[in-house]
Protein backbone atom coordinates (compact mmCIF):
# COMPACT_ATOMS: atom_id res chain seq x y z
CA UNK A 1 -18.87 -8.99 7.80
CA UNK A 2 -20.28 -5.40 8.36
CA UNK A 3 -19.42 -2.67 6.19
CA UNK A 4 -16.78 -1.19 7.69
CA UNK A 5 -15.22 -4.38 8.30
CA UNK A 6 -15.35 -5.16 4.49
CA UNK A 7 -14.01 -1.27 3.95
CA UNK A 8 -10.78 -2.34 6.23
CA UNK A 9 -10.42 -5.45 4.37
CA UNK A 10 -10.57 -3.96 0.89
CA UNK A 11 -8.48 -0.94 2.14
CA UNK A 12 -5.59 -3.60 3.27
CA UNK A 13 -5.60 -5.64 0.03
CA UNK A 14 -5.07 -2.32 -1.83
CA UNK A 15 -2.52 -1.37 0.60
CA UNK A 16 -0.39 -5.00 0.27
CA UNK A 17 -1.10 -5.29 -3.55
CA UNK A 18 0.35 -1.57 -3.95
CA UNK A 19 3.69 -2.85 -2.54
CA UNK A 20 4.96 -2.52 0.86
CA UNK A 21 8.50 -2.89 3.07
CA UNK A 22 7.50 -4.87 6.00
CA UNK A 23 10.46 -5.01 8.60
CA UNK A 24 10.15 -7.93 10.92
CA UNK A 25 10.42 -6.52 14.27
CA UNK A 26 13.14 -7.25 16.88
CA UNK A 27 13.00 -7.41 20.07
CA UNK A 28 14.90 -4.35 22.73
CA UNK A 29 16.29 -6.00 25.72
CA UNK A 30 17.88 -4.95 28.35
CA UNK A 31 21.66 -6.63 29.96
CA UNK A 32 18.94 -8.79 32.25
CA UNK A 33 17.16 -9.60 29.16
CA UNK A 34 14.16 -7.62 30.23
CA UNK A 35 11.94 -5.99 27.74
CA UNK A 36 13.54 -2.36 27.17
CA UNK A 37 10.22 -0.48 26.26
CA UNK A 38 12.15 3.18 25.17
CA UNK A 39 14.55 0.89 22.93
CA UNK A 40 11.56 -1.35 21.49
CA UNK A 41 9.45 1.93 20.61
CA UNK A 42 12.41 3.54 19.25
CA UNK A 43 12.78 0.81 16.46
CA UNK A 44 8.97 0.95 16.00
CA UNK A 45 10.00 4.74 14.86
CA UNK A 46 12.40 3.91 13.76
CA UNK A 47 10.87 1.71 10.36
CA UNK A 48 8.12 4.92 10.31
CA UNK A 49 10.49 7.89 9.92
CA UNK A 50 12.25 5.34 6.91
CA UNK A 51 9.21 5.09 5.48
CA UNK A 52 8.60 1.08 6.15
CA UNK A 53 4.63 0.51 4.42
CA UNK A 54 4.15 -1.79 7.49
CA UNK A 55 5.49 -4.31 10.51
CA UNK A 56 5.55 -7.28 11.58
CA UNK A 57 5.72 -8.18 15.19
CA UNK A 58 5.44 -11.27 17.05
CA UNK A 59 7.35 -13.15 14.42
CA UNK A 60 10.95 -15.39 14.66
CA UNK A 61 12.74 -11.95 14.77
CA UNK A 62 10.88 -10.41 17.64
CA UNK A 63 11.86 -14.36 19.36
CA UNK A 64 9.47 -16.93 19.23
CA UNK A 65 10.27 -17.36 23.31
CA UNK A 66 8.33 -13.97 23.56
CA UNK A 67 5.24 -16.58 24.38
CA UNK A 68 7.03 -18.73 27.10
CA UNK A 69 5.13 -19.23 30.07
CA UNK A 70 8.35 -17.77 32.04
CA UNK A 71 8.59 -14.86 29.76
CA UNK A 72 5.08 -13.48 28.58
CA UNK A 73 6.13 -10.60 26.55
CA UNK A 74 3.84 -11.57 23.78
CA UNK A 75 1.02 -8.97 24.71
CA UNK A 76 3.00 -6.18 25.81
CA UNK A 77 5.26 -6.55 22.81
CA UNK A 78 2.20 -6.27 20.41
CA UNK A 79 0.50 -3.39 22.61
CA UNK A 80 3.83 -1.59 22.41
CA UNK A 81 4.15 -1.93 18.88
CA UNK A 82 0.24 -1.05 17.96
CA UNK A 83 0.32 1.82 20.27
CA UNK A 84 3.56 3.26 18.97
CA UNK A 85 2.27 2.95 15.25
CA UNK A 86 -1.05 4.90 15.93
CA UNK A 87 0.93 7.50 18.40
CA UNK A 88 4.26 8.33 16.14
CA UNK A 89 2.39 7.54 12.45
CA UNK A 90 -1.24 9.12 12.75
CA UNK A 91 -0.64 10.87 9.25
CA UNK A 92 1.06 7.59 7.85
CA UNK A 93 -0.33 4.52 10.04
CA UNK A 94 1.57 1.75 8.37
CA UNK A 95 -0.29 -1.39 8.16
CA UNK A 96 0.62 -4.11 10.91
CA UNK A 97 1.13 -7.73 11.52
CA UNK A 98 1.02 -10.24 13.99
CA UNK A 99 2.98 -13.44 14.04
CA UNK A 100 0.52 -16.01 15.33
CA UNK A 101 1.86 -19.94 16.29
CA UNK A 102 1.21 -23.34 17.56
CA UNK A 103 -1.38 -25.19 17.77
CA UNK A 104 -4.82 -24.29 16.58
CA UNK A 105 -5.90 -23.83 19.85
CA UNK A 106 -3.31 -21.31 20.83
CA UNK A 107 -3.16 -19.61 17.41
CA UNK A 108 -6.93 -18.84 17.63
CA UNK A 109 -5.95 -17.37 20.86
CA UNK A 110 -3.03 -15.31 19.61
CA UNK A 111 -5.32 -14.13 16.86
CA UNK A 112 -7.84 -13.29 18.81
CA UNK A 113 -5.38 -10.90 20.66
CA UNK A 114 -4.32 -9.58 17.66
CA UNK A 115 -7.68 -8.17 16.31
CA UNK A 116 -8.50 -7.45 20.19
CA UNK A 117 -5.43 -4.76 19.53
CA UNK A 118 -6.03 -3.97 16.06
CA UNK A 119 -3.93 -5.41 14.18
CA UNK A 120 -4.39 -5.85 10.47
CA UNK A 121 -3.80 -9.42 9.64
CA UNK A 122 -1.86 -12.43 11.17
CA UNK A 123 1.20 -14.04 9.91
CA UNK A 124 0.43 -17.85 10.53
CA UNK A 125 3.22 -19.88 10.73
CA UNK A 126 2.80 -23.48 10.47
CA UNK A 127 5.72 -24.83 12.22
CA UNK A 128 3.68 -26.76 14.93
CA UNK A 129 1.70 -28.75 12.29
CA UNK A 130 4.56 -30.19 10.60
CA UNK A 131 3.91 -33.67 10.39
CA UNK A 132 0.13 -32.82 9.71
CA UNK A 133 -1.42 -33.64 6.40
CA UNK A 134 -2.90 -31.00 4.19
CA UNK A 135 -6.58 -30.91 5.22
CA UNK A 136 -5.59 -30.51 8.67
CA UNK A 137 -3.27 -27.62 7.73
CA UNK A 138 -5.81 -25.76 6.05
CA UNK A 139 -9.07 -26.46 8.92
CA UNK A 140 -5.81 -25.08 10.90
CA UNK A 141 -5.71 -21.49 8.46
CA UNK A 142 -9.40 -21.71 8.17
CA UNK A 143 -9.84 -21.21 11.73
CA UNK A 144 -7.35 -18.61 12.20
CA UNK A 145 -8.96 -16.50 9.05
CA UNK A 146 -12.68 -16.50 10.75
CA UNK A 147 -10.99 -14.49 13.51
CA UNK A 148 -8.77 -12.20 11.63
CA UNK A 149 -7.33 -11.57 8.08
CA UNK A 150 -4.39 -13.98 7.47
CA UNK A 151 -1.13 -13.44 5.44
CA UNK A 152 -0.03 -17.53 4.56
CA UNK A 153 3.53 -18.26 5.28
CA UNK A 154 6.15 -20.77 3.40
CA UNK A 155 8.93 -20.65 6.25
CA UNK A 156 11.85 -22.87 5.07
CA UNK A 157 12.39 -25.92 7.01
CA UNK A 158 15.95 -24.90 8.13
CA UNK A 159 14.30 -22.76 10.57
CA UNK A 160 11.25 -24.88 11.71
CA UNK A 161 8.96 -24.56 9.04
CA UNK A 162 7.65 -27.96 6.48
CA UNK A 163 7.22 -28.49 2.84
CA UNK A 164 4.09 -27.43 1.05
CA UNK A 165 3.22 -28.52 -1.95
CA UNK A 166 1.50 -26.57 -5.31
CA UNK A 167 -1.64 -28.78 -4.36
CA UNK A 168 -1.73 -27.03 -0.70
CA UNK A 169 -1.14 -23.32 -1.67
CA UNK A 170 -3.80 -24.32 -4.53
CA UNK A 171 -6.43 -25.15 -1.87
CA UNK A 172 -5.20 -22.40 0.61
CA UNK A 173 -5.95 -19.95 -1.84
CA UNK A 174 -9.70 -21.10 -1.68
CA UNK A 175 -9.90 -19.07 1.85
CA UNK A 176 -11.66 -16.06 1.32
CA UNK A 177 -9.98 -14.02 3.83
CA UNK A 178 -6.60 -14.77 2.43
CA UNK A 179 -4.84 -11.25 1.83
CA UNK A 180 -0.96 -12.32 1.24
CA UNK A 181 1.39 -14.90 1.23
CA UNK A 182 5.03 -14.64 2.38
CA UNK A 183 6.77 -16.70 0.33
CA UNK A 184 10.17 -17.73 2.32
CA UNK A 185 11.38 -21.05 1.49
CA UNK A 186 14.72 -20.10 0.61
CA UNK A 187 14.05 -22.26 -2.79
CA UNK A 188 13.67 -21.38 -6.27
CA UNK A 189 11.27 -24.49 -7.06
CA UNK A 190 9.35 -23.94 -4.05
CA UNK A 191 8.71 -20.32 -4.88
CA UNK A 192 7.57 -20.95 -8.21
CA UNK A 193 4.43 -23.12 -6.24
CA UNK A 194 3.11 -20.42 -4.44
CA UNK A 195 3.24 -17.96 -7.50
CA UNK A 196 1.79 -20.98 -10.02
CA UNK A 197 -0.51 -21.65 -7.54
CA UNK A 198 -1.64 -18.03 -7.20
CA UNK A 199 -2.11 -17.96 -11.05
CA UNK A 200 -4.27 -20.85 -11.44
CA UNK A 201 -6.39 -19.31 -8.51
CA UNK A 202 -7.50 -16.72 -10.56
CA UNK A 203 -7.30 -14.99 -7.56
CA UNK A 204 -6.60 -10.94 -8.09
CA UNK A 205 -6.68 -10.05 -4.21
CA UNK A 206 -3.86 -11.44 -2.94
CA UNK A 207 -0.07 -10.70 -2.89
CA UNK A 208 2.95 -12.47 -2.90
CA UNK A 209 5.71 -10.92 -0.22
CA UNK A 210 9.10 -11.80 -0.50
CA UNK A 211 10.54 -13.53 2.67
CA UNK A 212 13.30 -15.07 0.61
CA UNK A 213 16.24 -12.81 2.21
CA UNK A 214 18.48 -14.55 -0.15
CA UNK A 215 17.02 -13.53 -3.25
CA UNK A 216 15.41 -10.55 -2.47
CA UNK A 217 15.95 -8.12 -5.71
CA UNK A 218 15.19 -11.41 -7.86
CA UNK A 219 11.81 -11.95 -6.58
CA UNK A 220 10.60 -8.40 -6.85
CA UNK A 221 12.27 -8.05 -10.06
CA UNK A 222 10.76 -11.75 -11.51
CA UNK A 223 8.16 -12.00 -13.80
CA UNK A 224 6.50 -15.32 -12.51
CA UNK A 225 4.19 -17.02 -15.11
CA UNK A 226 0.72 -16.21 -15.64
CA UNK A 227 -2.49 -17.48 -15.44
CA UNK A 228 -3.06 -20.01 -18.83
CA UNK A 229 -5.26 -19.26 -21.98
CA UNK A 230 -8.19 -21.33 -20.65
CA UNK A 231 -7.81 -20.25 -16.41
CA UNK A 232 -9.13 -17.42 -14.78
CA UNK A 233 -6.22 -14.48 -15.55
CA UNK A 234 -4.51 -13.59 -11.98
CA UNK A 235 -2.49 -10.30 -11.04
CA UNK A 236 -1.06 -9.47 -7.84
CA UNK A 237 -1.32 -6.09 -8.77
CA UNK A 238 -4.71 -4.36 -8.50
CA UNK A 239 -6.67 -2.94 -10.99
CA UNK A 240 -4.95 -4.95 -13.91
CA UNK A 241 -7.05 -5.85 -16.53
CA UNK A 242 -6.89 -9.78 -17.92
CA UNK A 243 -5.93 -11.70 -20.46
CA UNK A 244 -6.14 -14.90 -22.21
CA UNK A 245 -2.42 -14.61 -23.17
CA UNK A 246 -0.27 -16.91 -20.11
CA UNK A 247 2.38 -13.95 -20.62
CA UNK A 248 0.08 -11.07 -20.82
CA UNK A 249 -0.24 -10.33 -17.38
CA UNK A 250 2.40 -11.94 -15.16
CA UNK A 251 2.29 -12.10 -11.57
CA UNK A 252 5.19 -10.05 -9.61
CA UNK A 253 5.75 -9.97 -5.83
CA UNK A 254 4.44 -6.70 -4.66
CA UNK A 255 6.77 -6.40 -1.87
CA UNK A 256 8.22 -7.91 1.19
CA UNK A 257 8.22 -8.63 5.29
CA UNK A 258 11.88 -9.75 5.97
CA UNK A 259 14.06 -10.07 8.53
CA UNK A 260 16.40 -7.93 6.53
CA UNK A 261 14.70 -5.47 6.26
CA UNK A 262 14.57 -4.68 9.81
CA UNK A 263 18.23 -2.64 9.14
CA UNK A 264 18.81 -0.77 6.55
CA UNK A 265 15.05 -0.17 6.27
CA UNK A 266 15.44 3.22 4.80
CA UNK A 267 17.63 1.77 1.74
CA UNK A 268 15.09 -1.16 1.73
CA UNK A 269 12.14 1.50 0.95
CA UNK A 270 14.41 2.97 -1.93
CA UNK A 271 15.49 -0.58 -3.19
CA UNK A 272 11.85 -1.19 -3.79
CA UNK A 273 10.47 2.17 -5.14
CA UNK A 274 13.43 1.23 -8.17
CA UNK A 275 11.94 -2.60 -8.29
CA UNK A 276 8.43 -1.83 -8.60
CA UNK A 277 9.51 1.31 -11.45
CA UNK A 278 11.10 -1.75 -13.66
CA UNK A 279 8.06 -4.05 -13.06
CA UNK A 280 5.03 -1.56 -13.13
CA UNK A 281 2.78 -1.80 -16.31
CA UNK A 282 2.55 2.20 -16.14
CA UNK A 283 6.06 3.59 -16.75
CA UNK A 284 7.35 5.42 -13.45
CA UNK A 285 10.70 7.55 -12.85
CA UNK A 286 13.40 5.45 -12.38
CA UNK A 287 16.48 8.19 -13.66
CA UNK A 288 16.70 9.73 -10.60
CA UNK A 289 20.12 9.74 -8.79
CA UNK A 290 19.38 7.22 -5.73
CA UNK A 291 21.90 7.12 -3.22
CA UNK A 292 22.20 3.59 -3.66
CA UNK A 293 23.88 3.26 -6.51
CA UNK A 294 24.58 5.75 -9.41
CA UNK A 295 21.59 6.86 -11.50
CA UNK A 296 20.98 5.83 -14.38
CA UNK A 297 19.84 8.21 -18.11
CA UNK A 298 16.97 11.08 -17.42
CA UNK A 299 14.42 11.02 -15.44
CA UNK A 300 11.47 8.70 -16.97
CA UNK A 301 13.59 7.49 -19.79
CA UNK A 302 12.05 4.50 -21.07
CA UNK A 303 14.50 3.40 -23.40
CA UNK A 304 14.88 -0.50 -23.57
CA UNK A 305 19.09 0.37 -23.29
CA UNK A 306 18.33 2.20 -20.05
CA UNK A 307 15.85 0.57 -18.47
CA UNK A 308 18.16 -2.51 -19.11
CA UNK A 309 21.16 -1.02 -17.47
CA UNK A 310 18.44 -0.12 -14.51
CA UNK A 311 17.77 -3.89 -14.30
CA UNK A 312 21.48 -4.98 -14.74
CA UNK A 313 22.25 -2.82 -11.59
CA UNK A 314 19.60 -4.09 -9.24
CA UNK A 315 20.86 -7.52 -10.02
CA UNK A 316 24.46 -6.52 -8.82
CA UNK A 317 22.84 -4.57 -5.58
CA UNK A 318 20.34 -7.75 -5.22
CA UNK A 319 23.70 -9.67 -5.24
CA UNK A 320 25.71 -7.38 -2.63
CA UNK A 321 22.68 -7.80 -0.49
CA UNK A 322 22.57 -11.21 -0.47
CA UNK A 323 26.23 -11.27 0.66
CA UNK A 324 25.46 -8.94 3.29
CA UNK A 325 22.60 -11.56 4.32
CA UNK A 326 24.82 -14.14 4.81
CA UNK A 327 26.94 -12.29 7.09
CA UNK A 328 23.89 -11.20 9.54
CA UNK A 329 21.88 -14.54 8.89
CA UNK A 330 24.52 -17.02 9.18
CA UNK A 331 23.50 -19.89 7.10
CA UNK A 332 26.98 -21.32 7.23
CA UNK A 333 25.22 -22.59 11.02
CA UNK A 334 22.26 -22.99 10.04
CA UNK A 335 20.94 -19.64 10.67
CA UNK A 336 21.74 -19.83 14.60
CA UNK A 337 23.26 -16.63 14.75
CA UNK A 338 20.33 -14.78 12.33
CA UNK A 339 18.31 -12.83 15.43
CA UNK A 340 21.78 -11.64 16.90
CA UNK A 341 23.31 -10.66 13.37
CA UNK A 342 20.41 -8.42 12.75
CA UNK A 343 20.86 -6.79 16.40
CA UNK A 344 24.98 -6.40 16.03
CA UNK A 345 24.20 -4.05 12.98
CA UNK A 346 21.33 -2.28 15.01
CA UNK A 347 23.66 -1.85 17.79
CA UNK A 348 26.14 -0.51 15.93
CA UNK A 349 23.57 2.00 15.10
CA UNK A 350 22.86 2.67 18.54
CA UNK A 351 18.85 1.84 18.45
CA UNK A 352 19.63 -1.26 20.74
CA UNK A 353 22.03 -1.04 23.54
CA UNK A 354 23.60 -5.31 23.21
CA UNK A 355 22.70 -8.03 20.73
CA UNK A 356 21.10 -10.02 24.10
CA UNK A 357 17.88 -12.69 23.22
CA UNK A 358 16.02 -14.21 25.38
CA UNK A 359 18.06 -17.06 25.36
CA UNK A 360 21.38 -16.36 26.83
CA UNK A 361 23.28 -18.67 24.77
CA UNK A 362 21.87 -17.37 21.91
CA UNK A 363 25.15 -15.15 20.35
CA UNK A 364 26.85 -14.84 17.33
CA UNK A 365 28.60 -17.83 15.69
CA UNK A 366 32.38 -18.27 15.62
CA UNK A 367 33.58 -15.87 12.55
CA UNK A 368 30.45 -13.87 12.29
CA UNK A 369 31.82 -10.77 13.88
CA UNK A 370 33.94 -11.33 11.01
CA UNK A 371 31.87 -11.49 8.48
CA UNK A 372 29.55 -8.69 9.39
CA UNK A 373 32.86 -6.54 9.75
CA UNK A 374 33.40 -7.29 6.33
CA UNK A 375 30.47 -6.92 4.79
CA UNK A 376 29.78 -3.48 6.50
CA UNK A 377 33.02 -2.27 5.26
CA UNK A 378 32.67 -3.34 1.82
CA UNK A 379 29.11 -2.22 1.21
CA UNK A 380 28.59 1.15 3.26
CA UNK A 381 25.89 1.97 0.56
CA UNK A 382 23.74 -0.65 2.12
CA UNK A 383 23.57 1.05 5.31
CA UNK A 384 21.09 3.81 6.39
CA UNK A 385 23.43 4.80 9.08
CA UNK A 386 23.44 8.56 8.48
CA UNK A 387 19.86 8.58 8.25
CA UNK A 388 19.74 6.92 12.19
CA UNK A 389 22.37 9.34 13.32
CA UNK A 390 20.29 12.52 12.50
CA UNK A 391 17.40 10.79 14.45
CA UNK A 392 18.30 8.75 16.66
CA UNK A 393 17.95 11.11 19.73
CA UNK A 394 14.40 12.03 18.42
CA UNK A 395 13.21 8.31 18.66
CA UNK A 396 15.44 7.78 21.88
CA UNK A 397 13.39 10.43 23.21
């Protein structure tokens, strides 16, 4: 790598490992289920103006069909979203991420489009190598990596993705130009791999992302074990010093790229400013009145009572959020209504004009109307809608 290449690489680990909200980006269509450019670059604004660290495009919310040979949106989709970023954010230019897929072949392509348009890093799913054993998984991320910095991906197999085991994320982590892993299993055992795995690395370079939209406050809130007295100490947080102690220096998730967080992005960016001020070695200010959810003591209090009560409330708003989750997501199908949840509540906004994928059976299931009514009702501190009101016409325009 040249010099500046190595500068850009550097720059992006301290960017992920300082803690980011990554929306994963829909996808604007028109009533024909044509692309809707002036709706697709408004949402690109739209996670700017709320302050969104980065975004990821190209990935199951944008629609996997984007790469259909009757539908080839992949390319404009990306160029959109890469053009918007560097037009609307030149102050700000949040990071950005492409979701790459399929075989090797065609995911050395799509990466190779990706750093063509300057993208950042890929998000590799794995979802086409499912019944492919380990080695040929990671020759698979190996290849991808010599073309352009990759962020791994657990995707839960509910949704097309396969088990990987400790040994896997182990070996994974052995790729040098590994800057992130989205960790997304929708599994509490399966989680704890990729973070154990991370700490017996000894790896310092690379950070975990939450993609766990069911357990979103936990993970960023979690102090995952260390590295062991005798193994190479591990942080995901840069700059931290080591230690031979297994608790001394535990390994938090520094952020995360979720479907979720493509609404409510603004409250997303606030949710984890207050996460990172509990889990930060260097005490931060987390007093202030947030309009989450009441404040709590003075400003930079670090009493153990308040930052307690801090912690006890982001449990209850990690719980709210998970029962808002449910309502967009739709597990109770098996996620089939997920993609056309997350557009309902954007429509409502007005930043889309219909909930329409690609596919045109592709709708909400029976009773989710329902459910996102409710939820929306019951929880209107989740929502960022004032925030779109006030600018909606701006990115609109």
């Amino acid at each position: 790598m040249g010099a500046s290449e190595i500068d850009r690489l550097s720059d992006l680990r301290r960017a992920l490992a300082g803690g980011l909200v990554i929306p994963a980006h829909p996808l604007a269509l028109t009533e024909a289920r044509r692309l809707d450019e002036r709706r697709q670059v408004a949402l690109t604004r739209y996670y700017c103006d709320a302050g969104a660290g980065g975004i990821a495009v190209g990935v199951h919310t944008t629609q996997f069909a984007i790469r259909d040979p009757g539908v080839q949106l992949l390319q404009p989709v990306l160029d959109l979203a890469r053009r918007t970023v560097r037009d609307w954010c030149a102050d700000s230019e949040p990071i950005t991420i492409a979701g790459v897929c399929g075989p090797t072949t065609q995911a050395v392509r799509e990466a190779e489009l990706a750093a063509s348009l300057g993208y950042d890093a890929a998000l590799v799913s794995l979802a086409a190598l499912r019944n492919q054993d380990n080695e040929r998984v990671l020759d698979h991320c190996r290849r991808v990596a010599d073309v352009v910095p990759v962020m791994g991906f657990y995707l839960q197999p509910a949704v097309g993705g396969r088990i990987l085991d400790r040994a896997f994320w182990r070996q994974f982590l052995e790729i040098e130009r590994i800057v992130a892993i989205k960790v997304a299993p929708f599994d509490r055992y399966r989680t704890l791999d990729v973070a154990a795995a991370l700490a017996e690395s000894g790896r310092r370079d690379v950070a975990l992302y939450t993609g766990n939209d069911d357990a979103i406050v936990a993970d960023l809130l979690t102090p995952f074990p260390g590295s062991g007295a005798h193994s190479a100490p591990a942080t995901v947080r840069s700059g931290a010093e080591g230690s031979p102690h297994p608790s001394a220096h535990p390994l938090h998730f520094s952020g995360g790229l979720l479907g979720q967080w493509a609404v409510w992005t603004m409250r997303a960016v606030e949710l984890l400013r207050r996460c990172r001020a509990m889990t930060s070695p260097v005490p931060q200010s987390y007093g202030e009145t947030s309009p989450v959810s009441p404040g709590v003591g003075g400003a930079g209090s670090s009493s153990a009572e308040t930052r307690g009560t801090e912690i006890l409330r982001l449990l209850a708003l990690g719980a709210e959020l998970t029962d808002a989750n449910a309502a967009l997501f739709d597990p109770m199908h098996q996620f089939a209504g997920c993609i056309p949840g997350i557009h309902e509540v954007l429509r409502r906004q007005g930043l889309l004009a219909g909930r329409w994928c690609l596919d045109p059976h592709e709708d909400l299931s029976v009773g989710q109307m329902q459910a996102i009514d409710r939820v929306l009702a019951r929880y209107p501190h989740l929502s960022d809608d004032a925030f779109v009101r006030e600018h909606l016409d701006e990115w609109l325009g």
